[in-house]
C-alpha atoms as a PDB file:
ATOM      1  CA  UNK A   1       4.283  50.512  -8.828  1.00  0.00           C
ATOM      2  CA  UNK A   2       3.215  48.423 -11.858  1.00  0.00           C
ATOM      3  CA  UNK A   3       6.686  46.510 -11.775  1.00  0.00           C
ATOM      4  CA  UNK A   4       5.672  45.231  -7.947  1.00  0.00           C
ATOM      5  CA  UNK A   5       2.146  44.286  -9.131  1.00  0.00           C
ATOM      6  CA  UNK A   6       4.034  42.616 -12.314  1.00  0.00           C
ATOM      7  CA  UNK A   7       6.604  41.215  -9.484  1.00  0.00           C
ATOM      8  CA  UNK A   8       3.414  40.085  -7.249  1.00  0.00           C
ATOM      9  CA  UNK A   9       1.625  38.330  -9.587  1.00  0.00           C
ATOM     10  CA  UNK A  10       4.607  36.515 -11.370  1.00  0.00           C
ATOM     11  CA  UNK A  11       5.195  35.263  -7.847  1.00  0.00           C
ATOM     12  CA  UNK A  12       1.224  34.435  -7.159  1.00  0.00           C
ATOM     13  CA  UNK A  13       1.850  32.567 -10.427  1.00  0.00           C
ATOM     14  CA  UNK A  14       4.665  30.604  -9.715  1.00  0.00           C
ATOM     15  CA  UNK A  15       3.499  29.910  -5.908  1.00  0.00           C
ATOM     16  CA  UNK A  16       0.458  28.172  -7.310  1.00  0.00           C
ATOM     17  CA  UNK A  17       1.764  26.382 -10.251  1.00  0.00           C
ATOM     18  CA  UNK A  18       4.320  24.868  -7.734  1.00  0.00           C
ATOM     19  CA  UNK A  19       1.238  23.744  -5.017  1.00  0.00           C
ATOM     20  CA  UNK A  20      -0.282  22.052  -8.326  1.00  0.00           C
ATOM     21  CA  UNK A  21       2.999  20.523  -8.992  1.00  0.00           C
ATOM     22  CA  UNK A  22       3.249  19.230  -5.328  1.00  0.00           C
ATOM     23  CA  UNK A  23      -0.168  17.789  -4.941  1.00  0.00           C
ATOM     24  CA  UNK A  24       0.108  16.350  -8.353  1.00  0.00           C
ATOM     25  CA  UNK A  25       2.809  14.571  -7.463  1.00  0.00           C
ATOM     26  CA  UNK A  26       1.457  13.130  -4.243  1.00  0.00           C
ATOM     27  CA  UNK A  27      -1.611  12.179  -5.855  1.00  0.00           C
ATOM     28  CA  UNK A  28       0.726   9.784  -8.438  1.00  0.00           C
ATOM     29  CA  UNK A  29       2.879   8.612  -4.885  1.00  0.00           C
ATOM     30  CA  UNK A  30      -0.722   7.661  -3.516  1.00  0.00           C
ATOM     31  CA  UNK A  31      -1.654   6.365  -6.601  1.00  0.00           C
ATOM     32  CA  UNK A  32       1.167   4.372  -7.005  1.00  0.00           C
ATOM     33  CA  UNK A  33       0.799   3.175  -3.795  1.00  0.00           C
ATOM     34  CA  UNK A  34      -2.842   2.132  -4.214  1.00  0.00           C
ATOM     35  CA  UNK A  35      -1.515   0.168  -7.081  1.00  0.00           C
ATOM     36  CA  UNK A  36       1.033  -1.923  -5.340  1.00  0.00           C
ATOM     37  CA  UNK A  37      -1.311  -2.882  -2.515  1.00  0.00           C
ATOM     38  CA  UNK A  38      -3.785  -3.649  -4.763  1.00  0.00           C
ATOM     39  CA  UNK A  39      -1.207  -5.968  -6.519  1.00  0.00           C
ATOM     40  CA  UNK A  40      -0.078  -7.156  -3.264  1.00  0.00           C
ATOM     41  CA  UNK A  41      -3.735  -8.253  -2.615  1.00  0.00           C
ATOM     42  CA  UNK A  42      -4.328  -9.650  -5.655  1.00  0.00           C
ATOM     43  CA  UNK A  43      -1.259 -12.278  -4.885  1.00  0.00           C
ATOM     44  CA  UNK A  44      -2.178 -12.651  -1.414  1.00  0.00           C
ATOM     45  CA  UNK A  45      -5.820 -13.782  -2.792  1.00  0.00           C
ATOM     46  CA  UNK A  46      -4.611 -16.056  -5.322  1.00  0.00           C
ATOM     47  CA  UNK A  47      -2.477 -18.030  -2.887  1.00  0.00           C
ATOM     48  CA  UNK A  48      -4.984 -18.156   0.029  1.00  0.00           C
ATOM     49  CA  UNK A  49      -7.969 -19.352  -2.712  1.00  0.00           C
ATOM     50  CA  UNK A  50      -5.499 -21.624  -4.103  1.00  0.00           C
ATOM     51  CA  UNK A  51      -4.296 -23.062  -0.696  1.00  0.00           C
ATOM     52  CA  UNK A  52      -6.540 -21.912   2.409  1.00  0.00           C
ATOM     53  CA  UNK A  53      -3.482 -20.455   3.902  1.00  0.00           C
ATOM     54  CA  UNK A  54      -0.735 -17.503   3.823  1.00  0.00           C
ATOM     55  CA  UNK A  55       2.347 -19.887   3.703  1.00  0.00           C
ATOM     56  CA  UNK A  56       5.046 -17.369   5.163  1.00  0.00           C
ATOM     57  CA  UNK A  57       7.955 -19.535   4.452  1.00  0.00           C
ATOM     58  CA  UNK A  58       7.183 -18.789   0.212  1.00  0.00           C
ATOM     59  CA  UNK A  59       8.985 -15.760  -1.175  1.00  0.00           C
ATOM     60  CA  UNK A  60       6.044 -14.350  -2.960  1.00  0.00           C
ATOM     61  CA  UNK A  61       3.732 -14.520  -0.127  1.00  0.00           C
ATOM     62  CA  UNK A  62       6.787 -12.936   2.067  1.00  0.00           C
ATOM     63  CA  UNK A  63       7.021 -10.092  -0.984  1.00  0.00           C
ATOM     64  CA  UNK A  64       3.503  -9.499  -1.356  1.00  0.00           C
ATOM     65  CA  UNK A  65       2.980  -9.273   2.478  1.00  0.00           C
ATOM     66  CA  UNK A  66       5.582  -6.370   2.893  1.00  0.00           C
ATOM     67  CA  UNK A  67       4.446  -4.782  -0.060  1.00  0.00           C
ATOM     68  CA  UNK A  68       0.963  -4.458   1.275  1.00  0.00           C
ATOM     69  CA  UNK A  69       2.312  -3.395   4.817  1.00  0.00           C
ATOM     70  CA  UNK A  70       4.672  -0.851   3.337  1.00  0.00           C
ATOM     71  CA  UNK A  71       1.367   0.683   1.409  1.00  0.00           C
ATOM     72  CA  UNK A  72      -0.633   0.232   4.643  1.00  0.00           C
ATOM     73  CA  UNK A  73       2.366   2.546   6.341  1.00  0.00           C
ATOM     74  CA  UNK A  74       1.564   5.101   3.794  1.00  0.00           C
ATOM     75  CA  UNK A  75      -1.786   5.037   3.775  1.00  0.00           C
ATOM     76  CA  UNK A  76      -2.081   5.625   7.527  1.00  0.00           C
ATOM     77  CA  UNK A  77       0.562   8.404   7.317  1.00  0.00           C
ATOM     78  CA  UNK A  78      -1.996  10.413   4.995  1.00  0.00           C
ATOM     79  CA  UNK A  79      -5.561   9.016   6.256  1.00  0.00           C
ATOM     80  CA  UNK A  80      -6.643  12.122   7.149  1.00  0.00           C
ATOM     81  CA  UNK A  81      -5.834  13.629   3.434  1.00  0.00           C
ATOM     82  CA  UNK A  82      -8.975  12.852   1.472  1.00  0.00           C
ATOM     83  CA  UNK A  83      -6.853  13.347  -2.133  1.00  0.00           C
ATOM     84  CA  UNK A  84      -4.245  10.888  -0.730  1.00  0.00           C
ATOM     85  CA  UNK A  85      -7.106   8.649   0.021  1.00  0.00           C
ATOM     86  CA  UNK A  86      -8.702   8.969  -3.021  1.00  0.00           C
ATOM     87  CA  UNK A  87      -5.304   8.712  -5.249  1.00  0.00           C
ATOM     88  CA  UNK A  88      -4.309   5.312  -3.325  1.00  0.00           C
ATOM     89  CA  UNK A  89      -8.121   3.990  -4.002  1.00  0.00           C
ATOM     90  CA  UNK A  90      -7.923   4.716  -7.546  1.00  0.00           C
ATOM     91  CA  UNK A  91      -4.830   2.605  -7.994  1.00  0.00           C
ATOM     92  CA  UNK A  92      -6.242   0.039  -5.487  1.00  0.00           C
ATOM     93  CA  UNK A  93      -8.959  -0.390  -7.671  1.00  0.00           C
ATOM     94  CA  UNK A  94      -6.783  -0.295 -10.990  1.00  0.00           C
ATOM     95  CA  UNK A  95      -4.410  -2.979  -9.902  1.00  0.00           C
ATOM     96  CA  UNK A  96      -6.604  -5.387  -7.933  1.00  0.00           C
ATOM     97  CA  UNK A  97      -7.995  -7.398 -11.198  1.00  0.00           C
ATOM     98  CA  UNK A  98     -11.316  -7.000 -10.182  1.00  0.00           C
ATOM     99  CA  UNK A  99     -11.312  -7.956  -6.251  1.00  0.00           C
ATOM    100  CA  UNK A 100     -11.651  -4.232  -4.788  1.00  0.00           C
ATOM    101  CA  UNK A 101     -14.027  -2.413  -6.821  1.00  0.00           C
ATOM    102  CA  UNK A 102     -15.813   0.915  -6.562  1.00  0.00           C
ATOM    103  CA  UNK A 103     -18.266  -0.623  -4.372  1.00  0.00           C
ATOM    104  CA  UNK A 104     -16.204  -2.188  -1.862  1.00  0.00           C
ATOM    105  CA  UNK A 105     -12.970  -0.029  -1.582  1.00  0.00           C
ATOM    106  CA  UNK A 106     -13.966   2.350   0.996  1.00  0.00           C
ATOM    107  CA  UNK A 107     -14.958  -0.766   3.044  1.00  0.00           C
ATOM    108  CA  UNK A 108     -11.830  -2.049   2.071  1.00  0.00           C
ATOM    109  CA  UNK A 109      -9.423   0.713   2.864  1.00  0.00           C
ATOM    110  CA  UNK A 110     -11.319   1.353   6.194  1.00  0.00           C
ATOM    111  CA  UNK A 111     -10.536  -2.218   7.199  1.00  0.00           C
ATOM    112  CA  UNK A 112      -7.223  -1.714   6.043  1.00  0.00           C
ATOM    113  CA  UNK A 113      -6.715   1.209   8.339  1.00  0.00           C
ATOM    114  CA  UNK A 114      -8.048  -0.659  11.222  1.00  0.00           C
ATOM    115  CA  UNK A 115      -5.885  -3.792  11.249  1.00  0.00           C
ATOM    116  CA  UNK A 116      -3.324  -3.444  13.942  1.00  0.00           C
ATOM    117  CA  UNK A 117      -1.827  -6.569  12.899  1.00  0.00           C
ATOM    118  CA  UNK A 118      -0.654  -4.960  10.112  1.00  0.00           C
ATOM    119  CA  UNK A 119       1.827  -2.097  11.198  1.00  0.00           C
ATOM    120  CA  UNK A 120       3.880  -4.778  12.762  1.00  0.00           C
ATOM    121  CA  UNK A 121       5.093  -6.056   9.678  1.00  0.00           C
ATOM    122  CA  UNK A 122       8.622  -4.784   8.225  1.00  0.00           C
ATOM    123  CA  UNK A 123      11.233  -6.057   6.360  1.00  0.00           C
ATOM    124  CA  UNK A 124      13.285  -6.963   9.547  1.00  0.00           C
ATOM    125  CA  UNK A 125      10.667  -9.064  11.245  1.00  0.00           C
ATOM    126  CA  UNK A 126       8.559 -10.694   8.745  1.00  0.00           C
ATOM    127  CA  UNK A 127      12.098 -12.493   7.891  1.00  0.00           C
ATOM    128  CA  UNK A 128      12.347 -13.623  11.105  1.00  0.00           C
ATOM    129  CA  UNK A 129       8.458 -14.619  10.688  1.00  0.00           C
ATOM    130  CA  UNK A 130       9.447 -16.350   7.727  1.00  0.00           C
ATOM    131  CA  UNK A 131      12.693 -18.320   9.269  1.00  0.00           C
ATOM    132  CA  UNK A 132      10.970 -19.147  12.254  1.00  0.00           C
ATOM    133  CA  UNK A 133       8.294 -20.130  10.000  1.00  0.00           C
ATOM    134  CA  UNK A 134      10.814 -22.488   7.995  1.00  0.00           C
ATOM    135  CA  UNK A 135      12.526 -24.061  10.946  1.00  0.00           C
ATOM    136  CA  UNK A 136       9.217 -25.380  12.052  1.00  0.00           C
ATOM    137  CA  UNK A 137       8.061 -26.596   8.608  1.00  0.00           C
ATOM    138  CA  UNK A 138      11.555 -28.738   8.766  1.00  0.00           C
ATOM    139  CA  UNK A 139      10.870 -29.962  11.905  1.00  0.00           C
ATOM    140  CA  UNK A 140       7.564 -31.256  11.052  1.00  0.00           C
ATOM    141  CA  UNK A 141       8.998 -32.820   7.979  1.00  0.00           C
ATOM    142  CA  UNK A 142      11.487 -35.174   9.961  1.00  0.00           C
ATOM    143  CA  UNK A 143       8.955 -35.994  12.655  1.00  0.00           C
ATOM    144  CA  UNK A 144       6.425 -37.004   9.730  1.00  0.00           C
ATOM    145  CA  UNK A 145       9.158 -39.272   8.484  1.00  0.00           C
END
């Protein structure tokens, strides 16, 4: 009898060392995530201060854009998960230089989960965005010739 309650709680042991093992490691996946949208942003914001536009056709934008729809995807996967949430607002916050801050990051996130526009991004069609995006850039440029 005392080897089964020796067997039990060696197995109570190891069943809840694992769960902290699990939910550790989503909380650094949603962390991480948080981080690269948050760096995503923090590119996006640059370039739309700097030139009152998202210029599609510029690598970095395109990058940036898919990297903040790809954390978007994974945020909406787990938006019912408050840890989730709270990991991917923490790196938000961490990698944003400043622009998302404790104060506006729930506002943020909600906002975030609420754009439709932004589950249609992928890797597949913001190239086409981008190409289509291109062609039309080097049409203007002949007709302004």
């Amino acid at each position: 009898m005392k080897r089964l309650g020796i067997l039990i709680m060696c197995f109570a042991t190891l069943a809840m060392t694992s769960c902290s093992i699990f939910n550790s490691s989503s909380n650094s996946v949603a962390k991480a995530s948080g981080q690269a949208c948050g760096t995503a942003v923090q590119g996006l914001y640059g370039t739309y201060k700097g030139t009152g536009n998202i210029d599609l056709s510029n690598p970095t934008t395109l990058n940036n854009a898919l990297a903040l729809a790809t954390s978007y995807a994974n945020l909406k996967q787990n938006k019912d998960n408050a840890d989730y949430r709270k990991a991917f607002t923490a790196g938000l916050i961490a990698s944003s230089a400043g622009l998302i801050t404790s104060s506006n990051a729930a506002a943020f996130v909600d906002k975030m989960l609420s754009s439709a526009g932004l589950t249609n991004i992928n890797s597949q069609n913001i190239a086409q965005t981008a190409a289509t995006a291109s062609a039309i850039v080097n049409l203007l440029k002949v007709v302004k010739q």
